[in-house]
Structures are given as structure tokens and as C-alpha cells.
C-alpha atoms as a PDB file:
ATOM      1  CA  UNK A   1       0.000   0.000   0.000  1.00  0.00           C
ATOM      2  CA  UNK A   2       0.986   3.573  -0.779  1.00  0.00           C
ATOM      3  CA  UNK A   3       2.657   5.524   2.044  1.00  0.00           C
ATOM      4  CA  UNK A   4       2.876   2.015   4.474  1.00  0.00           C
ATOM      5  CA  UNK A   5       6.329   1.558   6.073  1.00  0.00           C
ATOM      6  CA  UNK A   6       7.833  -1.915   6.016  1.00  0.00           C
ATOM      7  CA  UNK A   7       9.393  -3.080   9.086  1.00  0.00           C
ATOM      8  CA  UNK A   8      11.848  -5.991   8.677  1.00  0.00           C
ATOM      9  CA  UNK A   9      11.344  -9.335   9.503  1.00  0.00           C
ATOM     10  CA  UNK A  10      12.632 -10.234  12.765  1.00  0.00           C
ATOM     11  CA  UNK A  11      14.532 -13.512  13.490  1.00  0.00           C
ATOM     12  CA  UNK A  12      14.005 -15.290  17.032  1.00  0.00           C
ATOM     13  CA  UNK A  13      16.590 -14.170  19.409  1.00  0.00           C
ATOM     14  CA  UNK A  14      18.603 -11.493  16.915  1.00  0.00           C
ATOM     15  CA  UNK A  15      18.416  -7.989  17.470  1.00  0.00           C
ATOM     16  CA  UNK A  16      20.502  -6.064  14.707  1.00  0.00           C
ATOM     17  CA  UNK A  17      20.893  -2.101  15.592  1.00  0.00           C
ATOM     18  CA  UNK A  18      21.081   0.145  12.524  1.00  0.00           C
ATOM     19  CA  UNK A  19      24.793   1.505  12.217  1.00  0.00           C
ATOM     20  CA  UNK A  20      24.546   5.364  13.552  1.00  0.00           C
ATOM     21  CA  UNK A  21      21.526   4.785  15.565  1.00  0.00           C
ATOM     22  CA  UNK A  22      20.737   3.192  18.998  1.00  0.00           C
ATOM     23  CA  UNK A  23      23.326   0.943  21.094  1.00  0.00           C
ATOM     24  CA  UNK A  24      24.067  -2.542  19.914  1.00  0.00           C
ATOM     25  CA  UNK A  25      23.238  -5.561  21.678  1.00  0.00           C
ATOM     26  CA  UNK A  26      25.200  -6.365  24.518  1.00  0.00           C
ATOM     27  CA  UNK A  27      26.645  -2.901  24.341  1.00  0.00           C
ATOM     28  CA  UNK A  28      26.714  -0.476  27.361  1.00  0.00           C
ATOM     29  CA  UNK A  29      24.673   2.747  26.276  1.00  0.00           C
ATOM     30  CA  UNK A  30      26.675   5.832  26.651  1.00  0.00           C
ATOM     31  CA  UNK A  31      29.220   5.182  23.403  1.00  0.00           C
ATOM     32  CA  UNK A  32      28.931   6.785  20.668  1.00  0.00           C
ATOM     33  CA  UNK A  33      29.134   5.674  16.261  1.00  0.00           C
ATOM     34  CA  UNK A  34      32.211   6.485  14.154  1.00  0.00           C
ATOM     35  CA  UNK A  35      32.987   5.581  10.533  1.00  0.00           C
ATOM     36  CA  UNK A  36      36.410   3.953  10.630  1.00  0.00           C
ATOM     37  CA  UNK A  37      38.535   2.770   8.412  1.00  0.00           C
ATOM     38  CA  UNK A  38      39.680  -1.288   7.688  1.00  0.00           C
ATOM     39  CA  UNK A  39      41.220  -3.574   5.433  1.00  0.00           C
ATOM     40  CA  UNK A  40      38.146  -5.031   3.574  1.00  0.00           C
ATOM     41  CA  UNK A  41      37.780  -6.690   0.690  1.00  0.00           C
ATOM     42  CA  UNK A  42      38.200  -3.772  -2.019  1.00  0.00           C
ATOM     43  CA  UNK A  43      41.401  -2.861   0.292  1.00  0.00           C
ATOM     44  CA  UNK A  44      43.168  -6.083  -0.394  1.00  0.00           C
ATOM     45  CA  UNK A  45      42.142  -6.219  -3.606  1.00  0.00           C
ATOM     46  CA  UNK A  46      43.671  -2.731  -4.710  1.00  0.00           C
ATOM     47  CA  UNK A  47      46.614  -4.075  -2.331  1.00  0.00           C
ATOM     48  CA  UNK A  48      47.381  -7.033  -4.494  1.00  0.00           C
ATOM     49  CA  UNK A  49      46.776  -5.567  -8.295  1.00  0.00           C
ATOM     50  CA  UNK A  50      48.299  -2.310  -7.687  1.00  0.00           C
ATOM     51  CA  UNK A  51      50.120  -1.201  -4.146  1.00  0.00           C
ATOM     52  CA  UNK A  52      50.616  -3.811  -1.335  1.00  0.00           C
ATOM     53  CA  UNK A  53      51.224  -0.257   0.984  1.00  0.00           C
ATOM     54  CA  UNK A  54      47.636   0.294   0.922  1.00  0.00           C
ATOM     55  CA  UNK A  55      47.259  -1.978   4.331  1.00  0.00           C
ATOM     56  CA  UNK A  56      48.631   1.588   5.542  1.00  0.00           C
ATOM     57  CA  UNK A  57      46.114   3.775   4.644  1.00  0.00           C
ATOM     58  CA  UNK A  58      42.960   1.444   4.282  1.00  0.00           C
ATOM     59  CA  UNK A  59      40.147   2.246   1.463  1.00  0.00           C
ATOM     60  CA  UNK A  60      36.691   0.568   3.083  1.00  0.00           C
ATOM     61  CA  UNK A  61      34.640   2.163   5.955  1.00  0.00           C
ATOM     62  CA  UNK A  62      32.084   0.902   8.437  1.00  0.00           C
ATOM     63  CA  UNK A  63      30.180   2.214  10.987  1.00  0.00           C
ATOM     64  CA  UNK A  64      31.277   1.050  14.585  1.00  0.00           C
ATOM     65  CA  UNK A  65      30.056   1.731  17.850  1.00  0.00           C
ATOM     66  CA  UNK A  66      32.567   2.795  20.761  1.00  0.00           C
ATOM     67  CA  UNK A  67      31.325   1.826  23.802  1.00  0.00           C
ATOM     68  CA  UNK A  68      32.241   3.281  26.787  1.00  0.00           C
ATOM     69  CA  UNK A  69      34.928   0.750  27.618  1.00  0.00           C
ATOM     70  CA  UNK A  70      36.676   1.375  24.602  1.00  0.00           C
ATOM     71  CA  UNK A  71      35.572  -2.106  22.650  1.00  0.00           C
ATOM     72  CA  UNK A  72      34.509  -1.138  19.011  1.00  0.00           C
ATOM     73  CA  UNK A  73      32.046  -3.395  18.336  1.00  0.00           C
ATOM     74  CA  UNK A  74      29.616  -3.395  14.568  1.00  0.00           C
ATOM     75  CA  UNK A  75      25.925  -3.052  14.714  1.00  0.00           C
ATOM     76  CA  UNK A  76      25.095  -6.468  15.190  1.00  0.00           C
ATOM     77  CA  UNK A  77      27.247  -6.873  18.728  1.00  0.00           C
ATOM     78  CA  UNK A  78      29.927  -8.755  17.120  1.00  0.00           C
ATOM     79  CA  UNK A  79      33.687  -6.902  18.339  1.00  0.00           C
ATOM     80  CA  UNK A  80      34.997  -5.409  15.283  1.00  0.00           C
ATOM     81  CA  UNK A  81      37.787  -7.896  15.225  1.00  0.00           C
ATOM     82  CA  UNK A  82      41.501  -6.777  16.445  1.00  0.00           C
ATOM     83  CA  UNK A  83      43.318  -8.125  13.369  1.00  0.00           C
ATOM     84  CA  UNK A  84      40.706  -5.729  11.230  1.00  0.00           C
ATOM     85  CA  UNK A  85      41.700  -3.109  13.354  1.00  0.00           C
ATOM     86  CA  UNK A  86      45.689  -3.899  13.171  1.00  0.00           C
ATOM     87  CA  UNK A  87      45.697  -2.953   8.915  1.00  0.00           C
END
């Protein structure tokens, strides 16, 4: 219907928090969201045809949520991974 929102379909037992927007599950409130920069897939891939230095200066972004503990953890509640992190 014209002008109805669609909510998405929630699966039993997962909560997923939009990136930007609310705290993420398992996540103390109080933290804030940041883009940051990692070593994703388009990263390694202009790492291996062109410049293996770009693992220096990463090309992919993500939204992460820094909680106010210091863990940066992705919208779903998953820790953004420390080898992710190290590139």
C-alpha cells in the first residue's frame, strides 16, 4: 500500500541495531558511532593488483560503535575484530 512503512522481519533471538543509531546488543549505552577505516575486501584487492602499501592507509569504511569501555564493536554486537583493526 501507498505511504505504508515496512518493518523488517525479525529472526528469534537477533536484534541487529542500525549503524549510527541506537546501542548494539550487549553494548553499554553511553558510546557513541564512528565511521572507521579497515582492510576489507576492495582494500586487499587494490593491495594485491596495484600497491601492497595500501594496508597503511585502508580504502573501506564501516560504521562502529565505541562503547564506553573502549571495545569497538559493529551493529550487530559482534567486536569489530583486532586483526581488522591492526591494517
Amino acid at each position: 500500500m501507498k505511504g505504508e512503512v515496512v518493518q523488517p522481519a525479525a529472526v528469534a533471538g537477533t536484534v541487529v541495531t542500525q549503524p549510527g543509531s541506537g546501542v548494539p546488543p550487549g553494548c553499554a549505552p553511553g558510546g557513541h558511532w564512528t565511521t572507521d577505516k579497515y582492510c576489507g575486501v576492495f582494500s586487499w584487492l587494490l593491495g594485491v593488483l596495484c600497491c601492497w602499501c595500501v594496508v597503511c592507509c585502508p580504502c573501506d569504511s564501516r560504521q562502529v560503535y565505541n562503547a564506553p569501555d573502549g571495545k569497538k564493536v559493529l551493529a550487530s554486537g559482534t567486536p569489530s575484530g583486532q586483526f581488522v583493526e591492526m591494517c
